[in-house]
N, C-alpha and C. Protein backbone atom coordinates (compact mmCIF):
# COMPACT_ATOMS: atom_id res chain seq x y z
N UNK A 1 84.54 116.03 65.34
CA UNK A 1 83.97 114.88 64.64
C UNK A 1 84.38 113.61 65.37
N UNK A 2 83.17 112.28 65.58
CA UNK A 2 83.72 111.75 66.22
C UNK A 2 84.27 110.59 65.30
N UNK A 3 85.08 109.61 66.25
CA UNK A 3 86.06 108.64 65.52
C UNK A 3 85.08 107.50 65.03
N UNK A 4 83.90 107.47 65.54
CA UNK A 4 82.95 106.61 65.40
C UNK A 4 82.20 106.75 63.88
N UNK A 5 82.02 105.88 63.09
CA UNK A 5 81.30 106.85 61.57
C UNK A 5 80.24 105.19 61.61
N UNK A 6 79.98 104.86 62.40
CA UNK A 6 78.44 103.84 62.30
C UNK A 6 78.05 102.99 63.51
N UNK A 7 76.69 103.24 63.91
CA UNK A 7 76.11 101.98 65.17
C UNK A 7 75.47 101.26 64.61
N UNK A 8 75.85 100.23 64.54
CA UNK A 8 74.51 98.74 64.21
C UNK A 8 73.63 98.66 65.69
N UNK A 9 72.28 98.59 65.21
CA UNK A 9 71.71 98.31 66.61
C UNK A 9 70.47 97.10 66.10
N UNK A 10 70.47 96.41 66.99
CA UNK A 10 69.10 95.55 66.97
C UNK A 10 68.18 96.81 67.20
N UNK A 11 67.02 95.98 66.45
CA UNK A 11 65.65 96.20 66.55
C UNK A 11 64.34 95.86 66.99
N UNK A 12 64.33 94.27 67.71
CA UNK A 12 63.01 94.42 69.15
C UNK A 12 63.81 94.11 70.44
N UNK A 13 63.16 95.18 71.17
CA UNK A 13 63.17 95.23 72.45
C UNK A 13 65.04 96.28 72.26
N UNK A 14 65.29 96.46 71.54
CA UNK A 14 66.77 97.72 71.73
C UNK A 14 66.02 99.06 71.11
N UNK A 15 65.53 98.87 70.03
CA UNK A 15 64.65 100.25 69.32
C UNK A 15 62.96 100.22 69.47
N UNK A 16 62.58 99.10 69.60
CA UNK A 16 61.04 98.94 69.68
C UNK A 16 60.78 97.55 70.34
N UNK A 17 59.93 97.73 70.73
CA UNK A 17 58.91 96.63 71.64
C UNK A 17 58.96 95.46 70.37
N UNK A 18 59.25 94.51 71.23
CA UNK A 18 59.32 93.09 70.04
C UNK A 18 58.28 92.76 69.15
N UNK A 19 58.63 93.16 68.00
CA UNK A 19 57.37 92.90 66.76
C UNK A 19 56.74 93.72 66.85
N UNK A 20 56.72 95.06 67.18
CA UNK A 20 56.12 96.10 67.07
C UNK A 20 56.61 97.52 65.94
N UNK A 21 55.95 98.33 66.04
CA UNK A 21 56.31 99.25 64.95
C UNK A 21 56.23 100.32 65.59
N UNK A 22 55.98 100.41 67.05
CA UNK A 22 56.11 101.56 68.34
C UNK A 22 57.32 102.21 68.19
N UNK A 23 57.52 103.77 68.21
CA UNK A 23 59.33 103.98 68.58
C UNK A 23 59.12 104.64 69.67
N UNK A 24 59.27 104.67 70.90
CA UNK A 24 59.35 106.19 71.79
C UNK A 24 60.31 107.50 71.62
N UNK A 25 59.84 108.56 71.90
CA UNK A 25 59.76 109.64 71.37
C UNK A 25 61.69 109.66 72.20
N UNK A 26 61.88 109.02 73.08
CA UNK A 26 63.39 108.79 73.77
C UNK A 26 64.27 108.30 72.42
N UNK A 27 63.82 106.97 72.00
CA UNK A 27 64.44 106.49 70.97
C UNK A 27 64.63 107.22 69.51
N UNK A 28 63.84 108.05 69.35
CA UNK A 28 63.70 108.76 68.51
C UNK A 28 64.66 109.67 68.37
N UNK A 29 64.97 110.20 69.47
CA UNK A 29 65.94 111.43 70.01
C UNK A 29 67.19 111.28 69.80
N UNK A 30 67.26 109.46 70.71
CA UNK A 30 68.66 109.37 70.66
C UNK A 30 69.11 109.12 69.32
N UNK A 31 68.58 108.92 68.35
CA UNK A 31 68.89 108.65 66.86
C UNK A 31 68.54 109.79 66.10
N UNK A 32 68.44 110.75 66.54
CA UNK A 32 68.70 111.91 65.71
C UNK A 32 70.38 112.95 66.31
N UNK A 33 69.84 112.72 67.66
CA UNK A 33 71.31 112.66 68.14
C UNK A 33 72.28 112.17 67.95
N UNK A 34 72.49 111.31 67.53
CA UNK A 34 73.52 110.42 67.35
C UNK A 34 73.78 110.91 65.36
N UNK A 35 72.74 110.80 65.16
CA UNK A 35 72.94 111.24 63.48
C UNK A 35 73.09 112.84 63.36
N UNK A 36 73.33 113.59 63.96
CA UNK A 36 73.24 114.99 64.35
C UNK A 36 75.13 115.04 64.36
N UNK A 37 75.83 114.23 65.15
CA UNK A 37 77.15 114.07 65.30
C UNK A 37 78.09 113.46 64.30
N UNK A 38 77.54 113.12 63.24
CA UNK A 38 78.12 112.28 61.61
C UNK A 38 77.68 110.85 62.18
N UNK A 39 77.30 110.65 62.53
CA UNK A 39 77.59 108.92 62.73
C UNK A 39 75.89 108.63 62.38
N UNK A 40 76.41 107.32 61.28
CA UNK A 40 75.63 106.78 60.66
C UNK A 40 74.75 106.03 60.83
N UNK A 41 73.91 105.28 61.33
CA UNK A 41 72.93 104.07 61.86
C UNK A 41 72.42 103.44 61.03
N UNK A 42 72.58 102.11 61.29
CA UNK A 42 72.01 100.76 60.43
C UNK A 42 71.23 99.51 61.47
N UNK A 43 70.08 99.25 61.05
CA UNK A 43 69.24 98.16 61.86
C UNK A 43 69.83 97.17 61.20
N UNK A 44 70.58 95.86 62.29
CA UNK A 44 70.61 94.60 62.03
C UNK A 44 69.35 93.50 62.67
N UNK A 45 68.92 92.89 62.31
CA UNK A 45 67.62 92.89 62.69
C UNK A 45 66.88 91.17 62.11
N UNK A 46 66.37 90.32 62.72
CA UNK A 46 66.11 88.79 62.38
C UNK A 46 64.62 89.24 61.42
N UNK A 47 64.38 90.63 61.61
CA UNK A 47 63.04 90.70 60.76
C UNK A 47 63.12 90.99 59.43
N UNK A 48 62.37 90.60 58.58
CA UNK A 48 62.00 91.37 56.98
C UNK A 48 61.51 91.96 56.76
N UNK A 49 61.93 92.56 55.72
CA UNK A 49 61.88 93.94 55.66
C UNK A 49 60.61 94.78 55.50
N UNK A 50 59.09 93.96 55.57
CA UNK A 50 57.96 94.24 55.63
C UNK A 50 57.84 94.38 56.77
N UNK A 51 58.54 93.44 57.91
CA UNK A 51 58.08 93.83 59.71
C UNK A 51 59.12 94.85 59.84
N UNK A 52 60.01 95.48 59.38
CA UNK A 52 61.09 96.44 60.11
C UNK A 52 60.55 97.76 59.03
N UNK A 53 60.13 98.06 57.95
CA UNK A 53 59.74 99.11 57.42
C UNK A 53 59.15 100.14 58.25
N UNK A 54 57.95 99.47 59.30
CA UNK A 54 57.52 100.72 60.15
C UNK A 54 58.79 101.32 60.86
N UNK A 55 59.47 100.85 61.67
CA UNK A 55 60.63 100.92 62.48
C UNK A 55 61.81 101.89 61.95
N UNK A 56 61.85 101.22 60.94
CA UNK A 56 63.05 102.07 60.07
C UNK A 56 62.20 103.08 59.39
N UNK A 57 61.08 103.62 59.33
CA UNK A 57 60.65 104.73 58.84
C UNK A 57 60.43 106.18 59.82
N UNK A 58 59.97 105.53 60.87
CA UNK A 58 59.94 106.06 62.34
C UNK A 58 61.12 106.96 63.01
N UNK A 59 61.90 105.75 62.63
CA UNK A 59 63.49 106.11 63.03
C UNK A 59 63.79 107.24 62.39
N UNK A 60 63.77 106.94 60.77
CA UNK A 60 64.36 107.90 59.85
C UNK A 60 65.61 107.54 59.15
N UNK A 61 65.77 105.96 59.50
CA UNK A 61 66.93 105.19 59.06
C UNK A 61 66.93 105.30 57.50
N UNK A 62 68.07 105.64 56.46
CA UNK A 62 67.80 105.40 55.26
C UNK A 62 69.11 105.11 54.82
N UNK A 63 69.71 104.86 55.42
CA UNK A 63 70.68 103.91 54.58
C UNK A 63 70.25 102.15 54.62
N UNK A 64 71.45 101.34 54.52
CA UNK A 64 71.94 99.88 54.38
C UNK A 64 71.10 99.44 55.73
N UNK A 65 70.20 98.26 55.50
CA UNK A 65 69.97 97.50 57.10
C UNK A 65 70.07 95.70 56.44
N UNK A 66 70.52 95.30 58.00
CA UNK A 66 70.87 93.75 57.08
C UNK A 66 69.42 93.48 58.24
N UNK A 67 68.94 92.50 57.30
CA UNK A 67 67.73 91.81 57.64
C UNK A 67 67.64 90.32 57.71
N UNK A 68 66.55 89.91 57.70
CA UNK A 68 66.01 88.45 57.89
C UNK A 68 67.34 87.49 58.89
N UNK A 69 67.51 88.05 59.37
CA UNK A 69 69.03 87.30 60.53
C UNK A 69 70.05 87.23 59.40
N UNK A 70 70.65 88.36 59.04
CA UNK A 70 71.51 88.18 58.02
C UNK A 70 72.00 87.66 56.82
N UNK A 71 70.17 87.62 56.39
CA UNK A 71 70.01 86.89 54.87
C UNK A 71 69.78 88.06 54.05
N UNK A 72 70.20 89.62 54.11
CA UNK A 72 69.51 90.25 53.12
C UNK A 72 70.13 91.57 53.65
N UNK A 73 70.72 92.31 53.01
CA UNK A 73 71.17 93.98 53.09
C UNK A 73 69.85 94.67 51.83
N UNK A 74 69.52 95.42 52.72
CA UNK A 74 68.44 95.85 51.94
C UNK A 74 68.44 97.90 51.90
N UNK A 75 67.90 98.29 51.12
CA UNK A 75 67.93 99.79 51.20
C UNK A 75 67.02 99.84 52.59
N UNK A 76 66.94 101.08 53.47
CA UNK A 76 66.22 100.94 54.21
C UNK A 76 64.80 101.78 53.66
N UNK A 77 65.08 102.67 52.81
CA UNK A 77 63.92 103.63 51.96
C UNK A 77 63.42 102.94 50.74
N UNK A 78 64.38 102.61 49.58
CA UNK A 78 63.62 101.90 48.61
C UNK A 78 63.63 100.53 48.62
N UNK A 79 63.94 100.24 49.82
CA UNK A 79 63.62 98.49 49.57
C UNK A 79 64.37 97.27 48.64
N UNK A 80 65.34 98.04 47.89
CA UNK A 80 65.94 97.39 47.06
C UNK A 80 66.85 96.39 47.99
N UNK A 81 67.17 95.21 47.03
CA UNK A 81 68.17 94.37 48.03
C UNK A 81 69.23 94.70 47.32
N UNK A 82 70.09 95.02 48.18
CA UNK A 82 71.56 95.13 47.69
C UNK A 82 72.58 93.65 47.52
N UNK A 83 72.03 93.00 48.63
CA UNK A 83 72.85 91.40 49.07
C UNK A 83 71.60 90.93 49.28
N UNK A 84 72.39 89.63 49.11
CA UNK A 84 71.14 88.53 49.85
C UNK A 84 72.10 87.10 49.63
N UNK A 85 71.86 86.46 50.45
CA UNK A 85 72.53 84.47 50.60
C UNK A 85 71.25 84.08 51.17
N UNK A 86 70.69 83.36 50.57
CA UNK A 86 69.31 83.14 51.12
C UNK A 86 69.54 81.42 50.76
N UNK A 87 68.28 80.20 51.15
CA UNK A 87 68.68 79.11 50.61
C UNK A 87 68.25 78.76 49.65
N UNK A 88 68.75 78.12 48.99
CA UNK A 88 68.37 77.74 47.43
C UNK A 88 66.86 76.30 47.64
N UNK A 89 66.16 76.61 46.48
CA UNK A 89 64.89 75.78 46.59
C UNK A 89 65.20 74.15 47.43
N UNK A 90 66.20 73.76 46.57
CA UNK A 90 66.26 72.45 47.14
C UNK A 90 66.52 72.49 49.10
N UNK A 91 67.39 73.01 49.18
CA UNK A 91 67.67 73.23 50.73
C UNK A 91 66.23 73.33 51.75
N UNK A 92 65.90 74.68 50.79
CA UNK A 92 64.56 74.85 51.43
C UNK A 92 63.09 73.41 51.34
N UNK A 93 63.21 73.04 50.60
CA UNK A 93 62.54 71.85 50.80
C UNK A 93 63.01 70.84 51.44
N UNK A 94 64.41 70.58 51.93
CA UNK A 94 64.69 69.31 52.82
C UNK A 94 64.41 69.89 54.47
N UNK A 95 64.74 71.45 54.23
CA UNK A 95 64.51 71.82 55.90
C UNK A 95 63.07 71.77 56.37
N UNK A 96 62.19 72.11 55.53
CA UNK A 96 60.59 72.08 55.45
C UNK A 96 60.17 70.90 55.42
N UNK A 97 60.49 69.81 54.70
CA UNK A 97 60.23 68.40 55.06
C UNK A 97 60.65 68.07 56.20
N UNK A 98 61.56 68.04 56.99
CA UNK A 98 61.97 68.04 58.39
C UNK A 98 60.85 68.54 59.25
N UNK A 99 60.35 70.32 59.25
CA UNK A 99 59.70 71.08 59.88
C UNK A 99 58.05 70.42 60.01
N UNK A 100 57.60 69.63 58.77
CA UNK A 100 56.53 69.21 58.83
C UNK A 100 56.22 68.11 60.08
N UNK A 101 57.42 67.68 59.86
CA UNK A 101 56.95 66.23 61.24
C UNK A 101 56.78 66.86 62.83
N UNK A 102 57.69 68.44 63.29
CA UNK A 102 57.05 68.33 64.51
C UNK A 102 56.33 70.27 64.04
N UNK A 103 56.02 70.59 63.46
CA UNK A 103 55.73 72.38 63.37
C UNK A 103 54.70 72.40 62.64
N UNK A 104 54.03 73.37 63.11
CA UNK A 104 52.64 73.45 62.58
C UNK A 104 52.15 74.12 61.42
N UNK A 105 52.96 75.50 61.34
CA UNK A 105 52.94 76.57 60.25
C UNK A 105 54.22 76.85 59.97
N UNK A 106 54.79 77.58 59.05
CA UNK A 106 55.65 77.89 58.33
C UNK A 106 55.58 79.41 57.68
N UNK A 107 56.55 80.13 57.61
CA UNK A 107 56.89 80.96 56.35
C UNK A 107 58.06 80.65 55.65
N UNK A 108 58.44 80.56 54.51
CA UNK A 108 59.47 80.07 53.52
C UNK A 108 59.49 80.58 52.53
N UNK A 109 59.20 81.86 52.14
CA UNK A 109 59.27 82.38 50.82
C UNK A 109 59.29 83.84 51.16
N UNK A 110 59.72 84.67 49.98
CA UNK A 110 59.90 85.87 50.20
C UNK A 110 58.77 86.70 50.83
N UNK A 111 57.20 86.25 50.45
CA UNK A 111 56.05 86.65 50.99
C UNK A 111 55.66 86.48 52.33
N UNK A 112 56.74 85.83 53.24
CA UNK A 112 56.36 86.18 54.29
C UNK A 112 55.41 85.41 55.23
N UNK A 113 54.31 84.75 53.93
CA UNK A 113 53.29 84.61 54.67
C UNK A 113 53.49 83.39 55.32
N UNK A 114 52.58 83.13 56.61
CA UNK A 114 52.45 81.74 57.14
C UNK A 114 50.85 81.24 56.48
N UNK A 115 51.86 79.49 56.43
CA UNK A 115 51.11 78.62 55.69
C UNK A 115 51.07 76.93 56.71
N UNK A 116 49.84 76.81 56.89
CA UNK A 116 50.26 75.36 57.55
C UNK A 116 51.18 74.09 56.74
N UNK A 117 51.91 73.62 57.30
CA UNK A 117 53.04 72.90 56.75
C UNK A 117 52.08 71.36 56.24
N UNK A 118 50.50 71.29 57.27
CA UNK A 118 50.58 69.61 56.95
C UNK A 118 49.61 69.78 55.26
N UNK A 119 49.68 70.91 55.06
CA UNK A 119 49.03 71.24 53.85
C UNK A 119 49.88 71.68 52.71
N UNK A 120 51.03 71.52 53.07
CA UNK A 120 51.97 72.02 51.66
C UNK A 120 53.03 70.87 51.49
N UNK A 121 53.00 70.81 49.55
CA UNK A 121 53.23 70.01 48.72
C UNK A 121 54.80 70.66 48.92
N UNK A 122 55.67 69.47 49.25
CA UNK A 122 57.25 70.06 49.16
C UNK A 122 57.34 70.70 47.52
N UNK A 123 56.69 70.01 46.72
CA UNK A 123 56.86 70.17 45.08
C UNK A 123 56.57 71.79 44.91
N UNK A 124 55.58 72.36 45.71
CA UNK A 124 55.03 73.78 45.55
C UNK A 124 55.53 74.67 45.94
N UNK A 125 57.33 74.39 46.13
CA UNK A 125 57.74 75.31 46.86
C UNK A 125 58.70 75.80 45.30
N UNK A 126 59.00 76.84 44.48
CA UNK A 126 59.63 77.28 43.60
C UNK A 126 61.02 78.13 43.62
N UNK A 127 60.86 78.92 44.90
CA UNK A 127 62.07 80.41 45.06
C UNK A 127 62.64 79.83 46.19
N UNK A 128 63.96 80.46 46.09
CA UNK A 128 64.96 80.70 47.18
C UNK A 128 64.31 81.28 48.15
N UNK A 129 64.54 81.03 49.73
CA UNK A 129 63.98 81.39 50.75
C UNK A 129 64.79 82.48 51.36
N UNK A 130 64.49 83.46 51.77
CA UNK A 130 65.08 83.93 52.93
C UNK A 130 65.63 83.49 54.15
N UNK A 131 64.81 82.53 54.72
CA UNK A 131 64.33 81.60 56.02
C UNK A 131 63.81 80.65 55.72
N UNK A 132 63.32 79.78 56.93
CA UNK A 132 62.40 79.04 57.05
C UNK A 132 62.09 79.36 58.88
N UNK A 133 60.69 80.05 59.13
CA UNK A 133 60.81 80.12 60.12
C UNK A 133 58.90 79.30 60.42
N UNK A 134 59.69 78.62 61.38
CA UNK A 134 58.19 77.89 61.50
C UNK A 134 57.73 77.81 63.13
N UNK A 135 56.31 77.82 63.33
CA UNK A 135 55.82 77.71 64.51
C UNK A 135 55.57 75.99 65.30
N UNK A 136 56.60 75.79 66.53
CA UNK A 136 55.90 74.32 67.21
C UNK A 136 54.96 74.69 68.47
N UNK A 137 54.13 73.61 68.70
CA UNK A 137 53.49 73.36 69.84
C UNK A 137 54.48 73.42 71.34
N UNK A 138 55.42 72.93 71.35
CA UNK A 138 56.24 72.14 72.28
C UNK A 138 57.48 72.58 72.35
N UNK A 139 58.21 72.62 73.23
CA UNK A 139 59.75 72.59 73.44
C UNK A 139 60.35 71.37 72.66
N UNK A 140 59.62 70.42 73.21
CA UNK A 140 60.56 69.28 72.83
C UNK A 140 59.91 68.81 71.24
N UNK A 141 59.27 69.45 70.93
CA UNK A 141 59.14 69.22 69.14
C UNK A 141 59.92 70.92 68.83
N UNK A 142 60.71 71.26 69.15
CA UNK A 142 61.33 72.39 69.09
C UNK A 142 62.67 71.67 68.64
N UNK A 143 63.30 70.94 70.18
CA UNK A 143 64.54 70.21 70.25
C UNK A 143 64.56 69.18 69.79
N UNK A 144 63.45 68.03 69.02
CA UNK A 144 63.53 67.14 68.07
C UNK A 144 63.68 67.57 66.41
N UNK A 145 63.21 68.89 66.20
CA UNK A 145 63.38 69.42 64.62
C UNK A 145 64.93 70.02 64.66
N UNK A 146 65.62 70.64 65.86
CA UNK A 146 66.75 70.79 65.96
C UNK A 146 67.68 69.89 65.65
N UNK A 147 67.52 68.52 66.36
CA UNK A 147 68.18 67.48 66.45
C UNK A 147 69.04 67.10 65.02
N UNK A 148 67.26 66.80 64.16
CA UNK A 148 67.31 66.22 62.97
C UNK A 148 67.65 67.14 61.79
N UNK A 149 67.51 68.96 61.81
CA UNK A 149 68.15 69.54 61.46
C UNK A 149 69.60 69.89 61.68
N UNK A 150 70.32 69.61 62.76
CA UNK A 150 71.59 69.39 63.05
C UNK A 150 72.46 68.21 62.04
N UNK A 151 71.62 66.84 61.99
CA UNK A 151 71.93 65.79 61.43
C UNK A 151 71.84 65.97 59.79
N UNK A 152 71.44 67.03 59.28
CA UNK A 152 71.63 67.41 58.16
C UNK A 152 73.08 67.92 57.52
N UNK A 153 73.49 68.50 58.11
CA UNK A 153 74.70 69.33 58.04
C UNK A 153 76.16 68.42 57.39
């Protein structure tokens, strides 16, 4: 038995092609192998748990995976959240008011979805976020929302 009893591994581009739900039949192997010897496997992973479900089903992962960049321990089979520190509404509306002046779209809610930012009412935002992950045009409207998100802190 080995002394080892768990691997955390990322999940694009270490288990699958970035943002994909591809596994190769290699990767596949080595994670049955590896679970074949007692040792346990858990995806740590910046995705949620709607983009890592294919991945972790593929795999055959069913224990604990921490998600959304370490906003969320989630079952990897029933989906349940076990943990979560996510940001609270208000937070999430001062970072999103920020995001509006240089980013174009947004996701900020548990759904995932992207929404253009110059169309949403800070008021319409209700739940704790997971994230706030938003799309810019530019580098340097990248490193100006940084800036002024830094100056928050």
């Amino acid at each position: 038995m080995s002394e080892i009893k768990l691997v955390l591994s990322d999940m694009d581009d270490t288990l699958a092609p970035h943002m994909q739900n591809e596994v190769s039949s290699v990767v596949r192997q080595a994670v049955i192998d590896v679970e074949r010897r007692g040792i346990e496997i858990a995806v740590v992973t910046g995705r949620a748990y709607i983009h890592a479900k294919g991945v972790l089903t593929a795999l055959g992962i069913e224990g604990p995976c921490v998600l959304d960049g370490g906003a969320t321990i989630v079952d990897a089979v029933s989906a349940e959240i076990l943990w979560k520190q996510w940001l609270d509404v208000q937070t999430t509306r001062q970072i999103t008011n920020v995001l509006k002046k240089y980013c174009s779209e947004a996701y900020l809610s548990s759904s995932y979805e992207m929404q253009p930012l110059n169309e949403l009412d800070l008021d319409q935002i209700h739940e704790d976020a997971p994230c706030v992950f938003a799309v810019a045009e530019t580098i340097d409207q990248i490193r100006l929302a940084v800036a002024e998100l830094d100056d928050m802190k």
